[in-house]
Each structure stands twice: as C-alpha cells, then as structure tokens.
N, C-alpha and C. Protein backbone atom coordinates (compact mmCIF):
# COMPACT_ATOMS: atom_id res chain seq x y z
N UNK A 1 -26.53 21.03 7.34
CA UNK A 1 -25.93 20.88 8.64
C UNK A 1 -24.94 22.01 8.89
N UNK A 2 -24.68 21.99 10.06
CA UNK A 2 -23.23 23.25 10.65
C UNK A 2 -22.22 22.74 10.10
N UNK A 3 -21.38 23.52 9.73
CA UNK A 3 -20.54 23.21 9.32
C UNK A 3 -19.12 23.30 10.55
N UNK A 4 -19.39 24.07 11.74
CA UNK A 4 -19.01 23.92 13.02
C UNK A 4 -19.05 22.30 13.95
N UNK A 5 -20.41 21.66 13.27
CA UNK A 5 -20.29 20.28 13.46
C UNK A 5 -19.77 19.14 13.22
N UNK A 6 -19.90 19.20 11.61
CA UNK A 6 -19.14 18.77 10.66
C UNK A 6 -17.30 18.29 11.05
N UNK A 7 -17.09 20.12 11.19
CA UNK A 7 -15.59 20.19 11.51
C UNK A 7 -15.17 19.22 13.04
N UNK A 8 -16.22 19.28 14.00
CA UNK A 8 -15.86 18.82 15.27
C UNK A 8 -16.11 17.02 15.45
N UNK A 9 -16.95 16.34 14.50
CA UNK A 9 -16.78 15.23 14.39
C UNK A 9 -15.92 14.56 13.37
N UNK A 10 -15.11 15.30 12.35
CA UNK A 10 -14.36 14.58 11.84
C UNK A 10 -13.02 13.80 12.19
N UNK A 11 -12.31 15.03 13.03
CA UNK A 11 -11.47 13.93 13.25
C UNK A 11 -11.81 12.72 14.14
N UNK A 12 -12.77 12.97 14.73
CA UNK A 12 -13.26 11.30 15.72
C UNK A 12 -13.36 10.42 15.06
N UNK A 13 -13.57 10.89 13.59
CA UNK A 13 -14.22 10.02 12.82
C UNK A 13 -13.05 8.94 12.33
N UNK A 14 -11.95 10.03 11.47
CA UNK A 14 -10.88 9.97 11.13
C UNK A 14 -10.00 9.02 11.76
N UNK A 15 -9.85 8.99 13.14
CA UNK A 15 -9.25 8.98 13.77
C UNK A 15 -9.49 6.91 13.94
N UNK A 16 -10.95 6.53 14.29
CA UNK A 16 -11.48 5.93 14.20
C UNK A 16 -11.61 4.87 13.38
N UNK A 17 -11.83 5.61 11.90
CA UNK A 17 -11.30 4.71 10.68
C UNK A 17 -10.24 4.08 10.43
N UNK A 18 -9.01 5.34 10.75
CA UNK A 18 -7.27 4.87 11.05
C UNK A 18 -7.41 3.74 11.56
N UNK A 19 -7.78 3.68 13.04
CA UNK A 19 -7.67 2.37 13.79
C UNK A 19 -8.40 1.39 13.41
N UNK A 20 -9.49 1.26 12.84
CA UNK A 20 -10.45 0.46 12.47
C UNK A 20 -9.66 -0.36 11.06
N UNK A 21 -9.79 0.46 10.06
CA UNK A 21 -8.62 0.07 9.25
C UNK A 21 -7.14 -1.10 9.49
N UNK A 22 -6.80 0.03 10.28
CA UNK A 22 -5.19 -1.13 11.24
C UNK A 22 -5.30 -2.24 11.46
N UNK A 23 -6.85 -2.71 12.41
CA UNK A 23 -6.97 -3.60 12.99
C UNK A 23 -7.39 -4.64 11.88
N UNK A 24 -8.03 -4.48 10.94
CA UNK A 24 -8.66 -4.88 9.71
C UNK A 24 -7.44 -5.45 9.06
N UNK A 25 -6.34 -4.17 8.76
CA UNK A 25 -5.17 -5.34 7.94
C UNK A 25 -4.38 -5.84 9.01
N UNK A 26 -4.01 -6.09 9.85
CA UNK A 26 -3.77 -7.17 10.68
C UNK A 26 -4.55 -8.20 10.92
N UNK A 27 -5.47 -8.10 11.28
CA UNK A 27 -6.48 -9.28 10.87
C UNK A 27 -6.50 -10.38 9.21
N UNK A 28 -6.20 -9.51 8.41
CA UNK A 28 -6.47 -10.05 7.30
C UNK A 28 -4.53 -10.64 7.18
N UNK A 29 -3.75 -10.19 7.37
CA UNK A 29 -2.04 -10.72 7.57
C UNK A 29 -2.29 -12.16 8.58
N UNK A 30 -2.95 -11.54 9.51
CA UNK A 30 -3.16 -12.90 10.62
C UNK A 30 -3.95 -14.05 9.99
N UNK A 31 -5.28 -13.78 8.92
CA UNK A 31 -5.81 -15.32 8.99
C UNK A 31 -4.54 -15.78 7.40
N UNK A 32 -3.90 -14.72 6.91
CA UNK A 32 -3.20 -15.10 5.42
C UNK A 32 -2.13 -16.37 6.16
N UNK A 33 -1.59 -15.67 7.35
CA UNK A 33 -0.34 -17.10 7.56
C UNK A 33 -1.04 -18.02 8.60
N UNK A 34 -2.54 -17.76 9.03
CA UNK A 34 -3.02 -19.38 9.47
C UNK A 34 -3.60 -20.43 8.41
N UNK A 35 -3.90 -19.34 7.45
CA UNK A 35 -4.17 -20.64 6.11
C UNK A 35 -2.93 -21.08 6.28
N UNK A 36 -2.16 -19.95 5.66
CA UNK A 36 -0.25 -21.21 5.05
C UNK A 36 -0.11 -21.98 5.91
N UNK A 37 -0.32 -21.84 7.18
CA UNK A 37 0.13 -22.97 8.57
C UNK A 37 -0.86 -24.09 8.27
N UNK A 38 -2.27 -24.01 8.28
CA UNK A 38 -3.53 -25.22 7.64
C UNK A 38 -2.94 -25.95 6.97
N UNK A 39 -2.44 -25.10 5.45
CA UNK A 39 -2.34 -25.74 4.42
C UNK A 39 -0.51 -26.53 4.17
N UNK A 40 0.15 -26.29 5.24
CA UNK A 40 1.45 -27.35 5.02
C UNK A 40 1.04 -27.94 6.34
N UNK A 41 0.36 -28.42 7.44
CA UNK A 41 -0.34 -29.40 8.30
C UNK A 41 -0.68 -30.22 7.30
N UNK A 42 -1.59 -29.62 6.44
CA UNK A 42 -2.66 -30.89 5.86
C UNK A 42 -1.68 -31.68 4.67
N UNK A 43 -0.27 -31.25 4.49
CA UNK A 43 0.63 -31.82 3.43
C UNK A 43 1.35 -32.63 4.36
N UNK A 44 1.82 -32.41 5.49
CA UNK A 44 2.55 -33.05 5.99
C UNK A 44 1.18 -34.25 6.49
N UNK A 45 0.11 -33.72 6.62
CA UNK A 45 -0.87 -35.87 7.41
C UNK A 45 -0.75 -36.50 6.33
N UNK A 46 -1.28 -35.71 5.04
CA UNK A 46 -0.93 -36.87 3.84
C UNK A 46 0.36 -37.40 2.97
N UNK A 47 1.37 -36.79 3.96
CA UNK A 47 2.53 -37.35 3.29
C UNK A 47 3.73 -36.58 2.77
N UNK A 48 3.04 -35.63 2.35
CA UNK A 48 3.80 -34.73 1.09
C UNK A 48 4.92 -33.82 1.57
N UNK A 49 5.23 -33.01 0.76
CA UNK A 49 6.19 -32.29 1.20
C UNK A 49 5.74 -31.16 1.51
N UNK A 50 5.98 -30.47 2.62
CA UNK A 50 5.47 -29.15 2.78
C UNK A 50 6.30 -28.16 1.79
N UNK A 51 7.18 -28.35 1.63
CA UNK A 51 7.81 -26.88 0.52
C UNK A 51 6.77 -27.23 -0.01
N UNK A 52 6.06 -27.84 -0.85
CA UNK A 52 4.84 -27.38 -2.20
C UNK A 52 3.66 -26.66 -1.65
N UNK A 53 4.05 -26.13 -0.70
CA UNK A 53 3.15 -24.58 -0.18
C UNK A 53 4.15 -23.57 -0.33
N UNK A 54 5.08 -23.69 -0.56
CA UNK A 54 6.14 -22.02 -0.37
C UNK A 54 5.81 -21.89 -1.78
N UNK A 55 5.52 -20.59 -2.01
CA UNK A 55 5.22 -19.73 -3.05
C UNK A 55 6.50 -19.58 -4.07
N UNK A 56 6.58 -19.39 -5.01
CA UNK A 56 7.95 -18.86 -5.79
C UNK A 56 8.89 -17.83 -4.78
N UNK A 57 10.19 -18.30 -5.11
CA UNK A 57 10.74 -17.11 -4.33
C UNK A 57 10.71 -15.74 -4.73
N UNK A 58 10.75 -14.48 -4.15
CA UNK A 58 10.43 -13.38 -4.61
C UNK A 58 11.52 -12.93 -5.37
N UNK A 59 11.61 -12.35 -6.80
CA UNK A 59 12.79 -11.98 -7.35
C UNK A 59 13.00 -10.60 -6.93
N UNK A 60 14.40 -10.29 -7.35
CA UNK A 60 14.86 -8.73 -7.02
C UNK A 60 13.84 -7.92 -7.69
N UNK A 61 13.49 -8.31 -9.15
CA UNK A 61 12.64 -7.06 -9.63
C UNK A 61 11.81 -6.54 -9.21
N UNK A 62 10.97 -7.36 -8.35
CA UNK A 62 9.46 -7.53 -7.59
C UNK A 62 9.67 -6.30 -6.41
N UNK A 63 11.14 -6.65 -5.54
CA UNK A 63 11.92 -5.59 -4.77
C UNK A 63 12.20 -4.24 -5.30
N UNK A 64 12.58 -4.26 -6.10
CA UNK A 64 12.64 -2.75 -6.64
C UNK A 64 11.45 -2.28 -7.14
N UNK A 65 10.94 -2.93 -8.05
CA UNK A 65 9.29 -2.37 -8.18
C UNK A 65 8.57 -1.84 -6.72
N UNK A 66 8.98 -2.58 -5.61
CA UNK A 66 8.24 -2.30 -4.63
C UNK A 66 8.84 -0.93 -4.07
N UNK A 67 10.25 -0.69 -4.21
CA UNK A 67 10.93 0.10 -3.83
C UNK A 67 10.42 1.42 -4.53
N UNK A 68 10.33 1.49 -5.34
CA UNK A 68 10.45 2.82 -6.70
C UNK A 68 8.69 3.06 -6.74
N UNK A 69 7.68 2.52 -6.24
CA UNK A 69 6.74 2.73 -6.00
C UNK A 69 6.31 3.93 -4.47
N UNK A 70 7.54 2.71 -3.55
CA UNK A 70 7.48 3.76 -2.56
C UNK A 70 7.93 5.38 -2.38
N UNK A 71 9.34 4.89 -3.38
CA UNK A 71 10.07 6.52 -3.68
C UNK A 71 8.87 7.40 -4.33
N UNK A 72 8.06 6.90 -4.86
CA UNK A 72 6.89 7.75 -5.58
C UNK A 72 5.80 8.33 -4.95
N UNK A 73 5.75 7.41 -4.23
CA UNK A 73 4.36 7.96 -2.64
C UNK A 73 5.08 9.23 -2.28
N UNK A 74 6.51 8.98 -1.90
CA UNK A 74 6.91 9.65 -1.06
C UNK A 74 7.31 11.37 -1.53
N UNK A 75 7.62 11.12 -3.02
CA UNK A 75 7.89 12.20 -3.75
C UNK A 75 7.02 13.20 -4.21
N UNK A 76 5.30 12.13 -3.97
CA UNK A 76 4.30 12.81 -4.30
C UNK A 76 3.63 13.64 -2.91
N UNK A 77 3.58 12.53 -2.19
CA UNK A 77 3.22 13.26 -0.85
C UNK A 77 4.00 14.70 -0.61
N UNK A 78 5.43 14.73 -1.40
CA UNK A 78 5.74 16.16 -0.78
C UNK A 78 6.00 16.69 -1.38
N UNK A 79 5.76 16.25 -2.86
CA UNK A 79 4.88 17.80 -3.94
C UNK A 79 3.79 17.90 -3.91
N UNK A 80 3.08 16.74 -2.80
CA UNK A 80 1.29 17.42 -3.11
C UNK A 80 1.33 18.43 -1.77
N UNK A 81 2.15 18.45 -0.99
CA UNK A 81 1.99 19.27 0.49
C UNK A 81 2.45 20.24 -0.12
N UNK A 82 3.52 20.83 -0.68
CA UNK A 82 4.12 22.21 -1.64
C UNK A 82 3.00 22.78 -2.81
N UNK A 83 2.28 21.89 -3.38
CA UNK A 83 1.27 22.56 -4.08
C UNK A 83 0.19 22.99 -3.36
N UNK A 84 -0.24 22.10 -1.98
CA UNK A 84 -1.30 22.65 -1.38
C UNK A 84 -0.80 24.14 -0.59
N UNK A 85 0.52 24.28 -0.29
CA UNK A 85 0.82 25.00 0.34
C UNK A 85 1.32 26.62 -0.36
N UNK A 86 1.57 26.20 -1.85
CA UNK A 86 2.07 27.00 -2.45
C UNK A 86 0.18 27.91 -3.29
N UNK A 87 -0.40 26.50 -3.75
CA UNK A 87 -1.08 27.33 -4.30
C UNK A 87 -2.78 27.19 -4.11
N UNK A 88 -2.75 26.52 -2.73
CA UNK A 88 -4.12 26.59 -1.59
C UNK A 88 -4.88 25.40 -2.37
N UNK A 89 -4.50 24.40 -3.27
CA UNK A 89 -4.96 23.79 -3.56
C UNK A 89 -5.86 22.51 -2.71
N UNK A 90 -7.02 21.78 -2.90
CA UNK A 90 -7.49 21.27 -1.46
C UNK A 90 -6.21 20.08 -0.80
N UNK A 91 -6.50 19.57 -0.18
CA UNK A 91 -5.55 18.29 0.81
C UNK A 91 -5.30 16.95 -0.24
N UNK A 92 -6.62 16.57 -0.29
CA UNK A 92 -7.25 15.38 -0.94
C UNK A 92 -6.69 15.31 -2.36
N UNK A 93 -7.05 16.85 -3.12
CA UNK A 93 -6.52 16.63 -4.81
C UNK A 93 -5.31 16.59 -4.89
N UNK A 94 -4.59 17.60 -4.36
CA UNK A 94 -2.90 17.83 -4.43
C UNK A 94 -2.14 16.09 -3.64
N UNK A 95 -2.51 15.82 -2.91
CA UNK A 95 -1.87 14.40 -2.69
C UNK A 95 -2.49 13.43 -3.70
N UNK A 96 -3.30 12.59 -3.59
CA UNK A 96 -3.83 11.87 -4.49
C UNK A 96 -3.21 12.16 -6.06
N UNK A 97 -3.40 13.66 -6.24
CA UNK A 97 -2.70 13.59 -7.99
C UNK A 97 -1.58 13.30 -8.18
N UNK A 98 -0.53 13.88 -7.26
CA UNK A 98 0.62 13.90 -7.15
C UNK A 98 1.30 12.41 -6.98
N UNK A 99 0.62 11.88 -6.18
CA UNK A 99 1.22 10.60 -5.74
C UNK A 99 0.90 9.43 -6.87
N UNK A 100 -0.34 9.46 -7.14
CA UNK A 100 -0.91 8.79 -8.57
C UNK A 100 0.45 9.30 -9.96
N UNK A 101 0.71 10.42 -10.29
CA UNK A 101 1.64 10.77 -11.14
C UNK A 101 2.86 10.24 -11.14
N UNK A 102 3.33 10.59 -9.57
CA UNK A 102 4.72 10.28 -9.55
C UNK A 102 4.91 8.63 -9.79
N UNK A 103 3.83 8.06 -8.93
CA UNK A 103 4.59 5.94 -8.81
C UNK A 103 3.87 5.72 -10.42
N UNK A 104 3.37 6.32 -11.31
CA UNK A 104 2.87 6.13 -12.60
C UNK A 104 3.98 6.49 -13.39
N UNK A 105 4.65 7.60 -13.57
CA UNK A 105 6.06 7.69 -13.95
C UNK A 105 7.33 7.21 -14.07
N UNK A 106 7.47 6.59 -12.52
CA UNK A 106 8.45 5.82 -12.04
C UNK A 106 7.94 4.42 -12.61
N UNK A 107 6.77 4.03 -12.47
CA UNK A 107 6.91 2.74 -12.96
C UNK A 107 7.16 2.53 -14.35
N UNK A 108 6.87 3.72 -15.66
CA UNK A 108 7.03 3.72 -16.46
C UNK A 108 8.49 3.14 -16.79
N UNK A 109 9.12 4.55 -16.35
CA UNK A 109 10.84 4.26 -16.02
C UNK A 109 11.24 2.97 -16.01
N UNK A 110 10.33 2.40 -14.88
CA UNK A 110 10.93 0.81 -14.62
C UNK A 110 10.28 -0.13 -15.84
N UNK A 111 9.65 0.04 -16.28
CA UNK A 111 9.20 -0.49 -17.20
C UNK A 111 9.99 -0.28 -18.63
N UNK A 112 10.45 0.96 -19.39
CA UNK A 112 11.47 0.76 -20.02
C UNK A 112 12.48 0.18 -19.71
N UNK A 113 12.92 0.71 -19.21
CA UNK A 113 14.70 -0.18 -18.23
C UNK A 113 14.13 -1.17 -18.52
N UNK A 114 13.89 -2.44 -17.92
CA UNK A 114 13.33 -3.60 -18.02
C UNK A 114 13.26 -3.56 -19.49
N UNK A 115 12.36 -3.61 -20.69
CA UNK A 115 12.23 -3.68 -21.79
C UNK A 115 13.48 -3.62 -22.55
N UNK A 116 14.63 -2.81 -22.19
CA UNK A 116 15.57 -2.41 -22.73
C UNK A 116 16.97 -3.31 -22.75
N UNK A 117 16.76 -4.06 -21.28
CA UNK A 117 17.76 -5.40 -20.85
C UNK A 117 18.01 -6.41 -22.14
C-alpha cells in the first residue's frame, strides 16, 4: 500500500479509537455502580444490611501505590519524549520502555519501604 495513505487514514483512525475507547470505559464505570445499586436493593427486600455490599475501605497504601505509579507514567512519558527527541528513537518504543521502567522501579522502591516497616 501507499504509504501517503497509510499516513492520511491514521489519525481518523486514532482519533476514533480514542473515542471509542472513552465511551467503552464509561460504559463499563456505568454498569460497575448499577450492579452495586442491584446488589444493596436486593439486601435491603431481604432484610439485610446494605453496608455488606461496601467493599473494604481503601487503605492509604493502596493511595500511594496509586500515586507513585502515576509519578512513573509521568516521569516516563517525559524521558520517553527526550529520548525520542534526543536520539530519533521511534514514538511507541521510547514511551512504552520508559514508562514500563520507571512505575517498575518506583514500585520496587515502594515495595522495599514497605518490607522495611
């Protein structure tokens, strides 16, 4: 194929997926809290208590894990844009490695700390 073609349908494509995607995890957030709503209805006809649908509460660690994961996306995303930029490396490898490295590191980190308490 052209590779003039190629180039001119991707971002439609791209673009497309983004939204397609979006709509997909909203959809899937939307039917997650009409179960939870189902499932404390059907506790409260038979009696019960609805708290025995609330999940454990979320601890701080769970929060910072979530946190120090993100610092890692974020640290990778912009050493993978400086390597692509510094040393023409493609889009795809320089993010992906980078970002895979960094929240793999950091979690390490968090993972000693933790061990060490």
């Amino acid at each position: 194929m052209d590779t003039n073609f190629l180039d001119a349908i991707q971002e439609p494509i791209m673009g497309l997926l983004g939204i397609g995607l979006s709509f997909m995890a909203l959809f899937i957030i939307f039917k997650a809290v009409q179960l939870k709503n189902r499932e404390r209805l059907a506790l409260i006809e038979k009696g019960m208590d609805p708290s025995l649908a609330d999940p454990k509460p979320k601890s701080k660690q769970n929060n910072l894990k979530n946190g120090i994961i993100l610092i890692g996306i974020a640290i990778g995303v912009l050493t993978g844009y400086f390597l692509n930029l510094i040393f023409k490396i493609p889009n795809f490898v320089a993010y992906s490695s980078t970002i895979l490295v960094f929240c793999g590191i950091l979690l390490i980190i968090f993972h000693r700390r933790d061990i060490t308490r």
